[in-house]
PDB file of N, CA and C in Angstrom:
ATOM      1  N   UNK A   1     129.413  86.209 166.218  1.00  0.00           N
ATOM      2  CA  UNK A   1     128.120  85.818 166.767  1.00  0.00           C
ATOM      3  C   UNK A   1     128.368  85.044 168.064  1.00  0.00           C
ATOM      4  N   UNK A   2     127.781  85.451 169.111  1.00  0.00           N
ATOM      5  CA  UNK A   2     128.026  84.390 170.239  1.00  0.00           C
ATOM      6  C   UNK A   2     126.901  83.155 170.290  1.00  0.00           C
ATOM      7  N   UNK A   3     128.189  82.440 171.089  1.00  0.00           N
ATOM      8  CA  UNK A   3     127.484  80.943 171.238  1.00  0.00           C
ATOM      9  C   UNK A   3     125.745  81.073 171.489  1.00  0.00           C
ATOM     10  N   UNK A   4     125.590  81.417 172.746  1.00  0.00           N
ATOM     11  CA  UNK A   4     124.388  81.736 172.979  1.00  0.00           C
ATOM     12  C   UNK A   4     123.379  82.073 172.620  1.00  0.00           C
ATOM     13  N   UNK A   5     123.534  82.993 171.351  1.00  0.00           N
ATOM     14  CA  UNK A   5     122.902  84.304 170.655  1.00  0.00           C
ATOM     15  C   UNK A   5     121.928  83.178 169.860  1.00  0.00           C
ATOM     16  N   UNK A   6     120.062  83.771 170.114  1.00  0.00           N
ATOM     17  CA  UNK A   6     119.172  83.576 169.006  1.00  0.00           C
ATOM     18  C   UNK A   6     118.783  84.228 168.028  1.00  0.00           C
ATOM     19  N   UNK A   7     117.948  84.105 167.564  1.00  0.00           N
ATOM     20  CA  UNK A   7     117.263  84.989 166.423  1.00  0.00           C
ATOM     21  C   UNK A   7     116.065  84.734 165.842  1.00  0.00           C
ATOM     22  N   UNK A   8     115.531  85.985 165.767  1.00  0.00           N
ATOM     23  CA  UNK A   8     114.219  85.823 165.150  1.00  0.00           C
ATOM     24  C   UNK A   8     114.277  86.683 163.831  1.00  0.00           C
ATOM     25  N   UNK A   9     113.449  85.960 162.815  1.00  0.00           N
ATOM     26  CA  UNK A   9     113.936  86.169 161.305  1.00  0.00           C
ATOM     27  C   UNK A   9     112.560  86.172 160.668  1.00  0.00           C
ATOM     28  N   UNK A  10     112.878  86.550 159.400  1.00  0.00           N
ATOM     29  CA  UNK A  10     111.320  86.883 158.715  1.00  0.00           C
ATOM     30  C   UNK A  10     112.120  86.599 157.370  1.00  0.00           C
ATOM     31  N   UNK A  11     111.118  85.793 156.709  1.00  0.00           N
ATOM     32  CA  UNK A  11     111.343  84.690 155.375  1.00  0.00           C
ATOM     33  C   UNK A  11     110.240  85.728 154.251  1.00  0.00           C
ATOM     34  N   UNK A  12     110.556  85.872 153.449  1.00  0.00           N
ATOM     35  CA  UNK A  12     109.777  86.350 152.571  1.00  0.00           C
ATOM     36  C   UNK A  12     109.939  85.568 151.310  1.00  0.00           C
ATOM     37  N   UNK A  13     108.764  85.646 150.324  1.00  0.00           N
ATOM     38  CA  UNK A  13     108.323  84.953 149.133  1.00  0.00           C
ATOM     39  C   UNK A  13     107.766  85.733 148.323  1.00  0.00           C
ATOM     40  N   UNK A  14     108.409  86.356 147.065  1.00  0.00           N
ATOM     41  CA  UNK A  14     107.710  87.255 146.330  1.00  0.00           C
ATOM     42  C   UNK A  14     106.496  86.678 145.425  1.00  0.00           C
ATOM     43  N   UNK A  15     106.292  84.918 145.116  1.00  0.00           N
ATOM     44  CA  UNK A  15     105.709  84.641 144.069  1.00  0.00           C
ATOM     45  C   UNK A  15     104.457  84.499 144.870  1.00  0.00           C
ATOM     46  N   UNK A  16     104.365  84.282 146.150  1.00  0.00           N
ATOM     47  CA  UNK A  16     102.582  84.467 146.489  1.00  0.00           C
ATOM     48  C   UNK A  16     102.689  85.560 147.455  1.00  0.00           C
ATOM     49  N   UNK A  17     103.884  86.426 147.500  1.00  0.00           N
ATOM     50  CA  UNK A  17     103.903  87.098 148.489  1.00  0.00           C
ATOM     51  C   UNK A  17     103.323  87.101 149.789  1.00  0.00           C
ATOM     52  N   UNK A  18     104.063  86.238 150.715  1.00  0.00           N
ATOM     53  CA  UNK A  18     103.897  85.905 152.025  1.00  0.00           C
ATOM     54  C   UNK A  18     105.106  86.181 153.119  1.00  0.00           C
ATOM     55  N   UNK A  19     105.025  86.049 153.864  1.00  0.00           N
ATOM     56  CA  UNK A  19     106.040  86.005 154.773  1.00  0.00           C
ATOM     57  C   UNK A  19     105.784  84.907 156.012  1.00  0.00           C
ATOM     58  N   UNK A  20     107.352  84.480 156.482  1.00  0.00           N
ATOM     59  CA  UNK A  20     107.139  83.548 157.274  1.00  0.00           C
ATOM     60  C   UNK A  20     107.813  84.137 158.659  1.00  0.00           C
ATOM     61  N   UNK A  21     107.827  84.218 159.593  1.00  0.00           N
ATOM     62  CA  UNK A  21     108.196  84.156 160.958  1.00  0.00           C
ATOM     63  C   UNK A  21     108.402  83.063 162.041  1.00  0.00           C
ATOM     64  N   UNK A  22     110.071  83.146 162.243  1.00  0.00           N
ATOM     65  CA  UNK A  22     110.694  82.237 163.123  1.00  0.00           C
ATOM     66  C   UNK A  22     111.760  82.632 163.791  1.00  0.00           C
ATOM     67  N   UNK A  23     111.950  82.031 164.854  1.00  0.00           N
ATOM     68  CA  UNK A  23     113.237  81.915 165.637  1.00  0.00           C
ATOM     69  C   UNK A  23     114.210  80.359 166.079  1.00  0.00           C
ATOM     70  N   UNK A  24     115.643  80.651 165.595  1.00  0.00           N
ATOM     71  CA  UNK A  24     116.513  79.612 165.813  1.00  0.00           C
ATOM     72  C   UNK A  24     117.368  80.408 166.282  1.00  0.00           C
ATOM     73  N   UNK A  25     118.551  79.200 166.889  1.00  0.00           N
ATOM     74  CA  UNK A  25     119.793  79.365 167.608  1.00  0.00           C
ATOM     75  C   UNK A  25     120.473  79.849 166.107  1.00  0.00           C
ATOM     76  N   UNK A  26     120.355  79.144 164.946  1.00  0.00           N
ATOM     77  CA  UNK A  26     121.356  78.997 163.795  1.00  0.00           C
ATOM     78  C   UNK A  26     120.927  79.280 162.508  1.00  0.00           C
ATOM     79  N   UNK A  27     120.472  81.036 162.048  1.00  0.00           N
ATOM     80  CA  UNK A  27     119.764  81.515 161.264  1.00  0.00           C
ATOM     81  C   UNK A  27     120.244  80.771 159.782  1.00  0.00           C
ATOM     82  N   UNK A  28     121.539  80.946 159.943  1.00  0.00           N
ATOM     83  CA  UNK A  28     121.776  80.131 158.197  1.00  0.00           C
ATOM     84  C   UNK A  28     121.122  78.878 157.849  1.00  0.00           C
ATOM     85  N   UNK A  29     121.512  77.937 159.126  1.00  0.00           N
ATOM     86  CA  UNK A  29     121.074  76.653 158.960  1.00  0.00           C
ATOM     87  C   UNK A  29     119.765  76.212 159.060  1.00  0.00           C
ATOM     88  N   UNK A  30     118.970  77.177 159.337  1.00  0.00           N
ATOM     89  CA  UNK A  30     117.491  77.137 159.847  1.00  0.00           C
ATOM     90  C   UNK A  30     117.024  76.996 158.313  1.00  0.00           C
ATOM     91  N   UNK A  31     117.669  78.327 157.596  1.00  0.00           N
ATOM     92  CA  UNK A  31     117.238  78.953 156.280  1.00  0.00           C
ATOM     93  C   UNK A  31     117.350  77.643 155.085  1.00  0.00           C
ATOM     94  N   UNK A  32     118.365  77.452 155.762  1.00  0.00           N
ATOM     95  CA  UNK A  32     119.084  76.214 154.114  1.00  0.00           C
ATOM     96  C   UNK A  32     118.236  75.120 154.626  1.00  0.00           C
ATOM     97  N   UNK A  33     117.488  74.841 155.887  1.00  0.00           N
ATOM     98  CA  UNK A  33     116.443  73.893 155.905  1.00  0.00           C
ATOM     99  C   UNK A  33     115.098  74.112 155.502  1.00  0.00           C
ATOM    100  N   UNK A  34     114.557  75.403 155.780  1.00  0.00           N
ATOM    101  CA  UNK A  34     113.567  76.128 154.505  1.00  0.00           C
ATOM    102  C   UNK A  34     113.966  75.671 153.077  1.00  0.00           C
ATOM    103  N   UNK A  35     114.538  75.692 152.943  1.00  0.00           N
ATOM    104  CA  UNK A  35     115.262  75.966 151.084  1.00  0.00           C
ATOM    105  C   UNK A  35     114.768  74.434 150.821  1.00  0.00           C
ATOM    106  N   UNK A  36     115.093  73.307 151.807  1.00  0.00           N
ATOM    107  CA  UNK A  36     115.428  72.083 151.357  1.00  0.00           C
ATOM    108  C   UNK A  36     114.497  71.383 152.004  1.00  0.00           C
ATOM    109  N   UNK A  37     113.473  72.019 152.520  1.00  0.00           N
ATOM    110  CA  UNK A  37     111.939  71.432 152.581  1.00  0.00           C
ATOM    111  C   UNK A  37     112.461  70.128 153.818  1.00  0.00           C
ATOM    112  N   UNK A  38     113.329  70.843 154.465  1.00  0.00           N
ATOM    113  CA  UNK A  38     113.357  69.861 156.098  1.00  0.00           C
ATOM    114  C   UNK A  38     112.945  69.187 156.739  1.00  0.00           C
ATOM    115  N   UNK A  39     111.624  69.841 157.218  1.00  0.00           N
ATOM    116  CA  UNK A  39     110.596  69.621 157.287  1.00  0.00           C
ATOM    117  C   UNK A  39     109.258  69.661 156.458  1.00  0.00           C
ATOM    118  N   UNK A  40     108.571  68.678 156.088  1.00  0.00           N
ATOM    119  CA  UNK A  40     107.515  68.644 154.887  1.00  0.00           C
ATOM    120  C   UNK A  40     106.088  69.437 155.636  1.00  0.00           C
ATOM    121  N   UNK A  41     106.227  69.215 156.314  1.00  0.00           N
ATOM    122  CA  UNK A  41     104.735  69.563 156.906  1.00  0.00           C
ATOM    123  C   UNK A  41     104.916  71.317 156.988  1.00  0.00           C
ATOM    124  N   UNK A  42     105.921  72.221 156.891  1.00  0.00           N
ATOM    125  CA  UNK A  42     106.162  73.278 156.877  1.00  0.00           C
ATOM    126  C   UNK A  42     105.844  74.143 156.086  1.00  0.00           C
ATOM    127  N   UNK A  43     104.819  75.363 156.077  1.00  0.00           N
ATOM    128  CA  UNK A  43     104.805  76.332 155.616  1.00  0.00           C
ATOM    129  C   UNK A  43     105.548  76.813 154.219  1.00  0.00           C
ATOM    130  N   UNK A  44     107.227  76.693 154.768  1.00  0.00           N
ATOM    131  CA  UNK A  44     107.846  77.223 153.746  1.00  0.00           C
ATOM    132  C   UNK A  44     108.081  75.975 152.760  1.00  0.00           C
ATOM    133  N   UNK A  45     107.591  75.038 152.275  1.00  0.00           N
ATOM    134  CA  UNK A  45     107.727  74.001 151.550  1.00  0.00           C
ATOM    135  C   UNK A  45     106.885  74.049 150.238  1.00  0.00           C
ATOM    136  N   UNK A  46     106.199  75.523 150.216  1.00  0.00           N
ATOM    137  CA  UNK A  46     105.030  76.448 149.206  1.00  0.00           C
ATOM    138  C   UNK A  46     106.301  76.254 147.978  1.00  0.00           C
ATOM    139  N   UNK A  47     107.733  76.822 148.247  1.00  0.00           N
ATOM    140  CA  UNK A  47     108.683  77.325 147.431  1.00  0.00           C
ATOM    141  C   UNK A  47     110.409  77.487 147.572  1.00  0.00           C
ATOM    142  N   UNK A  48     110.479  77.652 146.903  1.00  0.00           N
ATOM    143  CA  UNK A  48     111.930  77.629 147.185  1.00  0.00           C
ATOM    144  C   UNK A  48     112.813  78.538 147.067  1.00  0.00           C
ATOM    145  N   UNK A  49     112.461  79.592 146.953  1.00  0.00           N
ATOM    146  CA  UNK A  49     113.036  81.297 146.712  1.00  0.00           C
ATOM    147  C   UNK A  49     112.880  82.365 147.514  1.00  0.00           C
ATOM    148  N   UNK A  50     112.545  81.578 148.467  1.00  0.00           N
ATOM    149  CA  UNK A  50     112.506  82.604 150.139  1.00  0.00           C
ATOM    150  C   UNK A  50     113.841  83.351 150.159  1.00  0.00           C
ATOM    151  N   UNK A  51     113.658  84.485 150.367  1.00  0.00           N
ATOM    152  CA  UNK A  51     114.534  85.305 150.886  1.00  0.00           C
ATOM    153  C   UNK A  51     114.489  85.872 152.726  1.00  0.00           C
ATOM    154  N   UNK A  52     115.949  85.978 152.876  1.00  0.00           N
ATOM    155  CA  UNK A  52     115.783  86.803 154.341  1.00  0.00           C
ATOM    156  C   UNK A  52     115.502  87.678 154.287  1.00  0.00           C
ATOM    157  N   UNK A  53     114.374  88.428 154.971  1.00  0.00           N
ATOM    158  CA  UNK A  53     113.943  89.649 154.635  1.00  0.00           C
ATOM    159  C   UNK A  53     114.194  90.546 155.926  1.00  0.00           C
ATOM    160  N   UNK A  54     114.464  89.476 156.951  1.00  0.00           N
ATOM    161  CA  UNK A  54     114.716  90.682 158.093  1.00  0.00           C
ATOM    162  C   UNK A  54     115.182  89.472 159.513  1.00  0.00           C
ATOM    163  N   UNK A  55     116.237  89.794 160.430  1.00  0.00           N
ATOM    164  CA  UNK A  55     116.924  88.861 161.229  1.00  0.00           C
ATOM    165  C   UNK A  55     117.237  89.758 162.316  1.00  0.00           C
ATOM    166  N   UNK A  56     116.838  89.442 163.549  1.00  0.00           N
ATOM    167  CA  UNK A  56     117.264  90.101 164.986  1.00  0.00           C
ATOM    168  C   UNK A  56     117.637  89.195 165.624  1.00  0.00           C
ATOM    169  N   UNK A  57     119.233  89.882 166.160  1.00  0.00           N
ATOM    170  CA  UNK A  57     120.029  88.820 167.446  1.00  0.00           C
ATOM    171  C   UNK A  57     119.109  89.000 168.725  1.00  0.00           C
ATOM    172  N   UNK A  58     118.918  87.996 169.744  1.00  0.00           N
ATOM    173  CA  UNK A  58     118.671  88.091 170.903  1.00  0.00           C
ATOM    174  C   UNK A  58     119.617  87.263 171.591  1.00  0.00           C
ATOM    175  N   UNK A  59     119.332  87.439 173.582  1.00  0.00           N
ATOM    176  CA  UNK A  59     120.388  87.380 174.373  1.00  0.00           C
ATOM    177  C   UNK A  59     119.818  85.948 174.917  1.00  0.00           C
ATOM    178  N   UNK A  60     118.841  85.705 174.918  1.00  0.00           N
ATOM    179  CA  UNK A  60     117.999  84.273 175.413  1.00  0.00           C
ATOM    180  C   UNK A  60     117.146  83.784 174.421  1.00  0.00           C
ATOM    181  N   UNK A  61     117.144  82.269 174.432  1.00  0.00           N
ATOM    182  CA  UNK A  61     115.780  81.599 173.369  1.00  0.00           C
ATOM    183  C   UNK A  61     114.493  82.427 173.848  1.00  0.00           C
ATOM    184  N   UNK A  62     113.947  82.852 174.852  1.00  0.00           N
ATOM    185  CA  UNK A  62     112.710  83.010 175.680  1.00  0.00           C
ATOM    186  C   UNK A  62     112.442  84.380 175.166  1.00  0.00           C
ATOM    187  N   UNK A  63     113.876  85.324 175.277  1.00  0.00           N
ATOM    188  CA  UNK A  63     113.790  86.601 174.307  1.00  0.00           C
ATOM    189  C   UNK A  63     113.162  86.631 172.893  1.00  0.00           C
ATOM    190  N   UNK A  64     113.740  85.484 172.671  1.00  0.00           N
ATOM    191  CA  UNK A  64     113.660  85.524 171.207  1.00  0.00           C
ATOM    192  C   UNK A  64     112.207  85.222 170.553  1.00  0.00           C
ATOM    193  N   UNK A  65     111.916  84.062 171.129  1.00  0.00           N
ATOM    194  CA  UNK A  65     110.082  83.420 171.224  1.00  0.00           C
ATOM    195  C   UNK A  65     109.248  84.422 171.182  1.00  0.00           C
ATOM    196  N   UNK A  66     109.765  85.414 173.022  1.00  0.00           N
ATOM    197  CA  UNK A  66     108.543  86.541 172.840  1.00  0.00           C
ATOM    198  C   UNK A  66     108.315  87.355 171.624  1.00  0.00           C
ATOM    199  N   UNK A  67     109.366  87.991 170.955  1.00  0.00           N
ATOM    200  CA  UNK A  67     109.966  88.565 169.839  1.00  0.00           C
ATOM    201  C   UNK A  67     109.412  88.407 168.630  1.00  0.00           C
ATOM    202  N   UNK A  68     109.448  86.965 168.809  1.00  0.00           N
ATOM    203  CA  UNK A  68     108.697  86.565 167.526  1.00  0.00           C
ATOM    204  C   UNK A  68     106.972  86.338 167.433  1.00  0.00           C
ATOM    205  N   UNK A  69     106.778  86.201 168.885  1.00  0.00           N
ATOM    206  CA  UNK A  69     104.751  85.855 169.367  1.00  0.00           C
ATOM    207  C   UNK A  69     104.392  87.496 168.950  1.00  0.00           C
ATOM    208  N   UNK A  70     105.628  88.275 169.556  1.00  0.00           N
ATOM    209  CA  UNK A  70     105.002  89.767 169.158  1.00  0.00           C
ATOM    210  C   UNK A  70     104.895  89.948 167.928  1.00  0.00           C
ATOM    211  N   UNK A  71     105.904  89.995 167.066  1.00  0.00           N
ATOM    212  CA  UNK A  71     105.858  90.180 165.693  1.00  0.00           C
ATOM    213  C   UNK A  71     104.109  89.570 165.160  1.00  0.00           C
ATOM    214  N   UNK A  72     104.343  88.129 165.100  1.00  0.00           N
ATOM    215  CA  UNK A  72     103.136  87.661 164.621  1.00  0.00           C
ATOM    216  C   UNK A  72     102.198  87.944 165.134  1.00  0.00           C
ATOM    217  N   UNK A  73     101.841  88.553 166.163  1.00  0.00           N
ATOM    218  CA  UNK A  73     100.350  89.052 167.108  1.00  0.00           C
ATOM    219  C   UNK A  73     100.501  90.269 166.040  1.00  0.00           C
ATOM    220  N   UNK A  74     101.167  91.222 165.351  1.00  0.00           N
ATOM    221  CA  UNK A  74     101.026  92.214 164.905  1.00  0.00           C
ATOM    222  C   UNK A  74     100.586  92.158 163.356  1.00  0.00           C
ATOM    223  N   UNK A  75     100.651  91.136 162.974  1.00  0.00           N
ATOM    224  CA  UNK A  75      99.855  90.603 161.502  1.00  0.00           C
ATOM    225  C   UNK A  75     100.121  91.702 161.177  1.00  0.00           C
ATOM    226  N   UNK A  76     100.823  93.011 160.405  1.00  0.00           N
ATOM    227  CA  UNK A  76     100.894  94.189 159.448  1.00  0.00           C
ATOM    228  C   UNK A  76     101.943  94.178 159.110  1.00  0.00           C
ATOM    229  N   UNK A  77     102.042  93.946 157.518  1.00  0.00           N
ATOM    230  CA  UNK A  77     102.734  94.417 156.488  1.00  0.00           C
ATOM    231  C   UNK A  77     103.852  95.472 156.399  1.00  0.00           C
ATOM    232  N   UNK A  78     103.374  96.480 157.315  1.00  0.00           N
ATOM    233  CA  UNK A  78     103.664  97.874 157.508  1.00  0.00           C
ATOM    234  C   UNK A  78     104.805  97.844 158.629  1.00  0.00           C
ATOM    235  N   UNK A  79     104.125  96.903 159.503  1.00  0.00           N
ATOM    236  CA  UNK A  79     105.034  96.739 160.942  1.00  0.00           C
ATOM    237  C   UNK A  79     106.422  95.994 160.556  1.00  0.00           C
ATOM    238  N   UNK A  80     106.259  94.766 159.587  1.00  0.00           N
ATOM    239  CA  UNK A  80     107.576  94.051 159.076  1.00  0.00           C
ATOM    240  C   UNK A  80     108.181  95.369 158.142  1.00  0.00           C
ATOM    241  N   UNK A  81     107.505  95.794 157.372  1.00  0.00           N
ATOM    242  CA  UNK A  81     108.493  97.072 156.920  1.00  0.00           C
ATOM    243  C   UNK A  81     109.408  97.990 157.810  1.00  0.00           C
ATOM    244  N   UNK A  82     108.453  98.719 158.575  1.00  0.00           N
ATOM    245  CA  UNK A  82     109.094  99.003 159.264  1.00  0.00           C
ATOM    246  C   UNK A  82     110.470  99.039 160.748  1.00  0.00           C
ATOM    247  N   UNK A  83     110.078  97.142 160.841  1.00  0.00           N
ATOM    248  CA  UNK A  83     111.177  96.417 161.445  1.00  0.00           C
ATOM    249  C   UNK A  83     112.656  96.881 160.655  1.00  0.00           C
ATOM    250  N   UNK A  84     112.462  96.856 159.071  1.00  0.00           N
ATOM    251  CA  UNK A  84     114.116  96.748 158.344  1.00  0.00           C
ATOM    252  C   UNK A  84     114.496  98.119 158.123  1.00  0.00           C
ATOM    253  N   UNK A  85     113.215  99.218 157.942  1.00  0.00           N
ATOM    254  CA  UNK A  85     113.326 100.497 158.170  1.00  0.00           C
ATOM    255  C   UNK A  85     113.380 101.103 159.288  1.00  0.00           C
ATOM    256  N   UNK A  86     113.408 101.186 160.395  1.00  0.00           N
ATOM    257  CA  UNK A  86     113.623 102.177 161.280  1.00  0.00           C
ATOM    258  C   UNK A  86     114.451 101.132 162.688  1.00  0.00           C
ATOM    259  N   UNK A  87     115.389 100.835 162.660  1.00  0.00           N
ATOM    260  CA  UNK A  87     116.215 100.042 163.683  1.00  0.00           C
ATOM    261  C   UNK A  87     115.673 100.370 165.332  1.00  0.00           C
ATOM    262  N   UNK A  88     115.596 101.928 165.945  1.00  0.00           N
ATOM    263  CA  UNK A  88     114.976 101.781 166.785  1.00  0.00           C
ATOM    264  C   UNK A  88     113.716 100.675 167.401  1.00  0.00           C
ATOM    265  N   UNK A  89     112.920 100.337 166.589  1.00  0.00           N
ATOM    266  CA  UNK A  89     111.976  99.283 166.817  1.00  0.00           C
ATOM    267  C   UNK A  89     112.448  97.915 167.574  1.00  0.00           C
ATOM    268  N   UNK A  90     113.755  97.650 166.738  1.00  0.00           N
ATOM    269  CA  UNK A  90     114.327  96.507 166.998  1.00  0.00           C
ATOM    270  C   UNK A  90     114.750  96.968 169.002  1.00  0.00           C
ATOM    271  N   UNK A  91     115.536  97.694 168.571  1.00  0.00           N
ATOM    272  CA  UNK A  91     116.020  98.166 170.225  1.00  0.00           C
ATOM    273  C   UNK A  91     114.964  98.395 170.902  1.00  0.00           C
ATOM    274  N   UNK A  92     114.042  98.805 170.735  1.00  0.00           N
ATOM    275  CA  UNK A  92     112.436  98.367 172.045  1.00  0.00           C
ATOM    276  C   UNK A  92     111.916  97.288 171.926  1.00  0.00           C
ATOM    277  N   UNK A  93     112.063  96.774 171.304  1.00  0.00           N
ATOM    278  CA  UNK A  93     111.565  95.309 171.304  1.00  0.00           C
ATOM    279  C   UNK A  93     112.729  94.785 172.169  1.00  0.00           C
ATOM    280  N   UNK A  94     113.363  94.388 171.999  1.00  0.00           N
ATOM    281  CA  UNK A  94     114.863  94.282 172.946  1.00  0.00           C
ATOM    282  C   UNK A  94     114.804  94.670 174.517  1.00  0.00           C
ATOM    283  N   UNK A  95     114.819  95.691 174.466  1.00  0.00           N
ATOM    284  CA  UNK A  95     114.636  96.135 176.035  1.00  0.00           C
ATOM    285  C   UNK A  95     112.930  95.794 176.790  1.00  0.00           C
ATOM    286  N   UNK A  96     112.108  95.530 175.593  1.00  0.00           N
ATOM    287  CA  UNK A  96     110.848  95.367 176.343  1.00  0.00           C
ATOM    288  C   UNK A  96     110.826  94.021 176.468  1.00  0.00           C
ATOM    289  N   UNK A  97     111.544  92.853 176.077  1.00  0.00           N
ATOM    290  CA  UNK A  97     111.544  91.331 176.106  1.00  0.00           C
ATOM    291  C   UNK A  97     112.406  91.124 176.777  1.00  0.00           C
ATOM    292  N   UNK A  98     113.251  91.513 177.857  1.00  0.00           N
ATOM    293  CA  UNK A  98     114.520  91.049 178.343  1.00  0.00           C
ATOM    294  C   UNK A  98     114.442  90.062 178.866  1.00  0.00           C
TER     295      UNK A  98
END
């Protein structure tokens, strides 16, 4: 992984079935601060059995932000599916956020 490298990630929760959307420099450590309710005022503090459900490297934080404003402007179920199913997606998203 390079130094540099961000990521935008998608948290999933099967017991109210939700999903969460974010981007960090440090996907593990982001996650194990989900887990451990890091932050209280946070979303993921519903539970504690979040899974990674889906993680894209980017080349800049600013990449990564847009990446993720897009994702969430797209509110569909269908669209996060299809993020872990069809990889092309990931690579236009990529080239369209540079």
């Amino acid at each position: 992984m390079p130094v540099n490298s961000f990521f935008v990630y998608v948290l999933y929760l099967a017991f109210i079935d939700r999903f969460y959307i974010g981007q960090t420099l440090n996907p593990e450590v982001r996650f194990e601060e989900h887990l451990q309710h890091a932050k209280p005022e946070a979303f993921t503090t519903r539970a504690e059995d979040w899974i990674i459900y889906y993680r894209l490297e980017c080349k800049i934080r600013q990449q990564a932000i847009l990446i993720e404003r897009h994702i969430k402007h797209m509110k569909s179920r269908k669209y996060l599916k299809n993020l872990v199913e069809k990889p092309e997606i990931a690579e236009k998203l990529l080239e369209r956020f540079q």
